[in-house]
Protein backbone atom coordinates (compact mmCIF):
# COMPACT_ATOMS: atom_id res chain seq x y z
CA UNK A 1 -35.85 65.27 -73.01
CA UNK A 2 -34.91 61.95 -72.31
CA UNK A 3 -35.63 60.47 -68.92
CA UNK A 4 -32.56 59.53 -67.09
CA UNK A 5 -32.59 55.96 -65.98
CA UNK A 6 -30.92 55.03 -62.78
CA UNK A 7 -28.65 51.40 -61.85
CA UNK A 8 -28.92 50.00 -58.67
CA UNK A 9 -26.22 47.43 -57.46
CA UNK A 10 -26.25 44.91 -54.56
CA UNK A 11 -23.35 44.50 -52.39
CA UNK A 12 -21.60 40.92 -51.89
CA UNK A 13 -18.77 39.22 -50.73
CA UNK A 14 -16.08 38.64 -53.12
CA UNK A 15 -14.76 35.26 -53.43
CA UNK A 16 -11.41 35.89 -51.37
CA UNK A 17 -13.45 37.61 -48.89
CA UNK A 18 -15.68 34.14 -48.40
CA UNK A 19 -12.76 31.94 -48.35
CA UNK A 20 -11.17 34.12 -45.95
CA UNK A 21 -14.16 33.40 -43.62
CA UNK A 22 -14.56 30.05 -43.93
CA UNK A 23 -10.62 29.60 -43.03
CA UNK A 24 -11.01 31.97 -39.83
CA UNK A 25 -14.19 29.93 -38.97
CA UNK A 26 -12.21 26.41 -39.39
CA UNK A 27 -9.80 27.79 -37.38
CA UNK A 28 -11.72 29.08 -34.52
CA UNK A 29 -13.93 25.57 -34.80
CA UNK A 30 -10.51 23.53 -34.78
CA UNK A 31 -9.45 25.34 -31.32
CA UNK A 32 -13.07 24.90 -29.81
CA UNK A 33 -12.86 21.16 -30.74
CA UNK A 34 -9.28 20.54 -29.44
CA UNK A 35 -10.67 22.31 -25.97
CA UNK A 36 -13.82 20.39 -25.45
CA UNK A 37 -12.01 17.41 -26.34
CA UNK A 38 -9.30 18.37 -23.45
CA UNK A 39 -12.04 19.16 -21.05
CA UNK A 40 -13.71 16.09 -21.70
CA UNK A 41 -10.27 13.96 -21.75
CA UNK A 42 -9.36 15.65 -17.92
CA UNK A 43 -12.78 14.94 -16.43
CA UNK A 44 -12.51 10.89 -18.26
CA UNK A 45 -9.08 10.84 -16.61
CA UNK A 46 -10.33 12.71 -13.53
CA UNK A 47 -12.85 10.10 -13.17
CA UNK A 48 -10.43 7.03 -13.76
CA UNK A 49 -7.84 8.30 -11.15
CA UNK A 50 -10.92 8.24 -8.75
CA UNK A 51 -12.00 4.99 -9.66
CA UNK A 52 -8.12 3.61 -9.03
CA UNK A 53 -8.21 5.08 -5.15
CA UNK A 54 -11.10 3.48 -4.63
CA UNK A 55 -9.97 0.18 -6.07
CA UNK A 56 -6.45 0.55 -4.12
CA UNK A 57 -8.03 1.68 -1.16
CA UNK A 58 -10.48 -1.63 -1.26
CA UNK A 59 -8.01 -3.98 -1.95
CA UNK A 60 -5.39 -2.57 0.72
CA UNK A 61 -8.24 -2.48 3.67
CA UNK A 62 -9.11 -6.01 2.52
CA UNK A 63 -5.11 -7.67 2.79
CA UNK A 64 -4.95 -5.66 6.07
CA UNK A 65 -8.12 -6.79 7.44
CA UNK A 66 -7.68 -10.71 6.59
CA UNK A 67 -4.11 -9.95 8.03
CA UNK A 68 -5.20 -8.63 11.23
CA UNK A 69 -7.09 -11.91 11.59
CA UNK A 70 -4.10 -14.32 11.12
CA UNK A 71 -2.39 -16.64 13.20
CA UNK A 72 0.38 -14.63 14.23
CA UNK A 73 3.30 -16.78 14.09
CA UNK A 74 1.88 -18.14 10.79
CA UNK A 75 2.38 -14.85 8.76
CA UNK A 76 5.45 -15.48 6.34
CA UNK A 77 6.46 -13.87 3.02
CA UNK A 78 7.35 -16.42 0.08
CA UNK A 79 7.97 -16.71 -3.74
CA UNK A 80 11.30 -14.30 -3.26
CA UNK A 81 9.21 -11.66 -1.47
CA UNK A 82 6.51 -11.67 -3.65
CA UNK A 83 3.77 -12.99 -2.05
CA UNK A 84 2.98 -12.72 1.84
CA UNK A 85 0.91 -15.96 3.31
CA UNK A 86 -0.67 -16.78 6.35
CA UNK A 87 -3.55 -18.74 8.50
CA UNK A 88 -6.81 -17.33 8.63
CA UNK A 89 -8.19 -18.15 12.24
CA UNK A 90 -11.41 -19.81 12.05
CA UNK A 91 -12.10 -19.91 15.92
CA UNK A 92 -10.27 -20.42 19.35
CA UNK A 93 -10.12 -20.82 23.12
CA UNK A 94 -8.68 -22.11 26.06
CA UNK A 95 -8.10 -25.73 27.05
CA UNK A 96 -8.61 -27.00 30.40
CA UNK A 97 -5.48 -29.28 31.06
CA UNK A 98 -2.27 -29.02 30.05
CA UNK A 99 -1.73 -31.04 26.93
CA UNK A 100 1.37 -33.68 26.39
CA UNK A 101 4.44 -31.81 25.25
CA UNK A 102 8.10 -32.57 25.67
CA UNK A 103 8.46 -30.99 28.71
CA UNK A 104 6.08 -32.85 30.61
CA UNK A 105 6.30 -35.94 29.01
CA UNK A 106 2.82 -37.10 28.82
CA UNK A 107 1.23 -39.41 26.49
CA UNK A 108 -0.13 -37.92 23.22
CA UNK A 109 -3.24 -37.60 23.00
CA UNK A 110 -6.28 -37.58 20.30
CA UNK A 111 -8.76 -35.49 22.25
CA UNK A 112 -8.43 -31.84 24.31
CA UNK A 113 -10.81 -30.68 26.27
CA UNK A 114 -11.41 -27.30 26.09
CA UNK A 115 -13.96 -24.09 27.50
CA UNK A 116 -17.05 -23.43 24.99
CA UNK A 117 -15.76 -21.96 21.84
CA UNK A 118 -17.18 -20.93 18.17
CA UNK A 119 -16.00 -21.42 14.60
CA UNK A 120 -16.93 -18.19 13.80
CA UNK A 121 -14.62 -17.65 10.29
CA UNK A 122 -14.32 -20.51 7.68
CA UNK A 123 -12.94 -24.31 8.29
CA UNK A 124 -11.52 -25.72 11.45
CA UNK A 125 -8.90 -27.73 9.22
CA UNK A 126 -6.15 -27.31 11.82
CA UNK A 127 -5.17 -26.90 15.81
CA UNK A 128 -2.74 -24.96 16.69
CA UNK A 129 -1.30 -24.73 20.45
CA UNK A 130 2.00 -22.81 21.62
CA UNK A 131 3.67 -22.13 18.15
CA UNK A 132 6.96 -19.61 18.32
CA UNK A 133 7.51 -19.80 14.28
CA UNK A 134 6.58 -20.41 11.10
CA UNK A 135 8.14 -23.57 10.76
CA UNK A 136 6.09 -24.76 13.73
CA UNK A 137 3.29 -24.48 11.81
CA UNK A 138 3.88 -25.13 8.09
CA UNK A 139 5.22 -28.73 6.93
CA UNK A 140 4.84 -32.03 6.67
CA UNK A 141 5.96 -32.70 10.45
CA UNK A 142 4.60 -29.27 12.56
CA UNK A 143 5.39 -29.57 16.30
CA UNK A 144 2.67 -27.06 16.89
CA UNK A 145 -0.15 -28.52 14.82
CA UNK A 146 -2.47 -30.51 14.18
CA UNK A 147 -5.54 -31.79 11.81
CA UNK A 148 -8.76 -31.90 13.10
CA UNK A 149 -11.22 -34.45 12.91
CA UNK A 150 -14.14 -32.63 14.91
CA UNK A 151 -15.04 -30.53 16.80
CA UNK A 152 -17.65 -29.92 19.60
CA UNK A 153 -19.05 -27.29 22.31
CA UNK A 154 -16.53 -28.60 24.95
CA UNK A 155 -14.03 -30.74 23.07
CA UNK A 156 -11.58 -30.66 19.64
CA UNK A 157 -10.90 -34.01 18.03
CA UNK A 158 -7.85 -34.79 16.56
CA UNK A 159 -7.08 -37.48 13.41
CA UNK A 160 -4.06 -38.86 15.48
CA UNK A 161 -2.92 -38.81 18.93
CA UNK A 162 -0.13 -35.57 19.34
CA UNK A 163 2.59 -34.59 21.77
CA UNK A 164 3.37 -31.02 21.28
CA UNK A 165 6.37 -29.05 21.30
CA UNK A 166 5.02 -26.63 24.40
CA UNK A 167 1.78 -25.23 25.73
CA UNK A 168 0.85 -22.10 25.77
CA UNK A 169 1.68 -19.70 28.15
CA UNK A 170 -2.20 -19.29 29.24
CA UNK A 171 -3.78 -21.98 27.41
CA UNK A 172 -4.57 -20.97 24.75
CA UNK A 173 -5.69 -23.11 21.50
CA UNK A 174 -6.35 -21.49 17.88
CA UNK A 175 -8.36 -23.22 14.73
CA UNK A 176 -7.39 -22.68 11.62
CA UNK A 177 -8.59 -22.45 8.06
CA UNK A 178 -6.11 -23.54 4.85
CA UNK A 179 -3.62 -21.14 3.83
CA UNK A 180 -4.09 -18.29 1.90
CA UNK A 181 -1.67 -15.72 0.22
CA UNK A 182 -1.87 -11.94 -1.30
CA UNK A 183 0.61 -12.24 -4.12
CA UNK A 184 2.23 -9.80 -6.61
CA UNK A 185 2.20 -11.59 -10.24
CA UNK A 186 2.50 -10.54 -13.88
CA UNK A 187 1.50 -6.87 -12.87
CA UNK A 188 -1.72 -7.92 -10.69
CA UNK A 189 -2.81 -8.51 -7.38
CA UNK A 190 -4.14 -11.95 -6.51
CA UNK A 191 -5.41 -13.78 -3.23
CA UNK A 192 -4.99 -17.85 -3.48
CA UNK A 193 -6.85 -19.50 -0.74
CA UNK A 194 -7.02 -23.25 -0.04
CA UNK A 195 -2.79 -23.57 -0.26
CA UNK A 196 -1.18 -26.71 0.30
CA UNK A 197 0.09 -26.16 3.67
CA UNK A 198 2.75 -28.93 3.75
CA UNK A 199 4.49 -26.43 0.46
CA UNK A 200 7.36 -24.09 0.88
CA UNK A 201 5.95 -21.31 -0.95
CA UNK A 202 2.50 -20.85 -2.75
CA UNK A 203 1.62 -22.33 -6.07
CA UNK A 204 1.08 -19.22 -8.49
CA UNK A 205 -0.57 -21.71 -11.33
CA UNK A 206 -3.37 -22.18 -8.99
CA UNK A 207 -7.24 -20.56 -9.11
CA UNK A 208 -7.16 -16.85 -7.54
CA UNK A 209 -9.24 -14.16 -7.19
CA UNK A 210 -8.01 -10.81 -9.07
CA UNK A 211 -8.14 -7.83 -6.75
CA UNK A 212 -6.70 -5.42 -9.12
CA UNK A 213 -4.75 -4.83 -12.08
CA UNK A 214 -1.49 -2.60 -12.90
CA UNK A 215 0.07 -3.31 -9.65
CA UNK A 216 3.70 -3.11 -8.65
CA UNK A 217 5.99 -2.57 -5.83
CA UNK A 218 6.79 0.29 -4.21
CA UNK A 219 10.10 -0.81 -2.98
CA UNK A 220 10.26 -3.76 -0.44
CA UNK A 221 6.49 -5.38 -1.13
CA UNK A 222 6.37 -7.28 2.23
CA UNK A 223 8.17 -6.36 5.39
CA UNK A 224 7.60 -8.69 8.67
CA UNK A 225 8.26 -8.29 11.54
CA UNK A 226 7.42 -11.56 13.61
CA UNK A 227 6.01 -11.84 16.13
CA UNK A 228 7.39 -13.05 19.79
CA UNK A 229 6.40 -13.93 23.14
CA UNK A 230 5.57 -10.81 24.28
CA UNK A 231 5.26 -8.74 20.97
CA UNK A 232 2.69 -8.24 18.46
CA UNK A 233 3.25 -9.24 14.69
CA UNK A 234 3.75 -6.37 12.51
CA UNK A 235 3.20 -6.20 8.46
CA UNK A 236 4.20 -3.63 6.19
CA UNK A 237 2.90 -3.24 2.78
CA UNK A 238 4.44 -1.60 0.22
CA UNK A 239 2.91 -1.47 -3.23
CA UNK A 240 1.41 0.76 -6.23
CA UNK A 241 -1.43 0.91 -8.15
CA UNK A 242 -0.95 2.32 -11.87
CA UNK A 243 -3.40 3.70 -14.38
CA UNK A 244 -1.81 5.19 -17.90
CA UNK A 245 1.11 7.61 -16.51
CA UNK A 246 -0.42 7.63 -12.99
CA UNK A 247 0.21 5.81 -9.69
CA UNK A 248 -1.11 5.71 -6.56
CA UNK A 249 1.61 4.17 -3.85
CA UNK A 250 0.42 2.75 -0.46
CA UNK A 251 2.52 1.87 2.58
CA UNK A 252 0.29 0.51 5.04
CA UNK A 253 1.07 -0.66 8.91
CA UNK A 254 -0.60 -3.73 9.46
CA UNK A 255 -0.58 -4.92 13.54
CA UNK A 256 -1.58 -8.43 14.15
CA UNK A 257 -2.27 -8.95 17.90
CA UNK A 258 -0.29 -12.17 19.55
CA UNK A 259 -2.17 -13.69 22.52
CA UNK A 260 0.12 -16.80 23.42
């Protein structure tokens, strides 16, 4: 008798069977890409959208802090609404005698003598004593200015004698820096300092400091309301700050105390 011989086979995938596999696992690896790549996408913009609050939030607080430190009746918006200047306040006081204005008549005068007083913020540049307006300020010919030669613990020097247009209501004197302006320009927020302050409106072609990109308005950019007599100055800002299909708007109330 023969001995009976016995076959053993292995088991394997067949050729469709592989390719089958390697489709589902493409797939599945496809979908697992696509989602970390989301995931990673919404954090990157997650993270960018924070980044642009903080940058709008900084460069709001700054305009309304260098606002809130103006000469009131200096605050005016310029270049067709699209830039809002003013004059920083470098230091102030009270002067001891009436100075010559049309009212009393007296002769101008070169030199005021005033209480002790600090230039605590930039440049004494300028004087200014009762001003009501803008125009009072600004120009070639202000009633209620005047350049400053020097200045000392008890006394403010002026480069020519002056008769002003009033005195203030309780003496009151204010030195000031050059202008300065937050403008709106080609999509970005710039701050121009050291403005011509004999000009009508500020000079965009000159050196500024970027405060942030991908800016616009959010409506009315600059709403004033000027200050009188008896009533604080009062600035409204209005503007946007944009990042890919995002924006972040900001109104912000702006008070700028008046102390004729």
């Amino acid at each position: 008798m023969y001995p009976v011989c016995s076959k053993k086979y292995q088991s394997g995938f067949t050729l469709i069977e592989l390719i089958a596999v390697i489709t589902v696992l493409a797939i599945v690896a496809t979908i697992g890409s696509q989602l970390v790549a989301r995931a990673v996408q919404s954090y990157s913009d997650s993270q960018e959208r924070v980044k642009l609050t903080q940058r709008s939030r900084q460069a709001v607080e700054r305009m309304a802090r260098q606002i809130r430190a103006a000469l009131p009746y200096s605050i005016r918006v310029t270049n067709g609404g699209a830039c809002l200047q003013f004059l920083p306040v470098a230091g102030g006081g009270n002067y001891l005698d009436p100075v010559p204005d049309v009212a009393n008549g007296a002769t101008a005068t070169a030199t005021i003598d005033t209480a002790p007083y600090n230039v605590d913020f930039g440049s004494a540049e300028y004087m200014t004593i009762g001003a009501l307006a803008t125009g009072e300020v600004y120009g070639a010919n202000p009633v209620s200015r005047a350049t400053v030669s020097a200045t000392g613990a008890g006394t403010v020097t002026l480069t020519a004698a002056k008769q002003w247009q009033r005195n203030s209501v309780n003496q009151r004197f204010f030195l000031v820096d050059d202008p300065q302006a937050f403008c709106l320009s080609g999509g970005e927020l710039r701050f121009y300092e050291d403005q011509d302050i004999t000009a009508a409106s500020v000079d965009l072609g000159d050196d500024f400091d970027l405060m942030s990109q991908g800016a616009v308005a959010n409506g009315v950019l600059f709403a004033l309301s000027a200050a009188t007599a008896d009533r604080n100055a009062k600035v409204l800002i209005n503007i946007g700050f944009g990042f890919g299909n995002d924006q972040i708007n900001f109104s912000q109330d702006v008070g700028v105390r008046n102390v004729p």
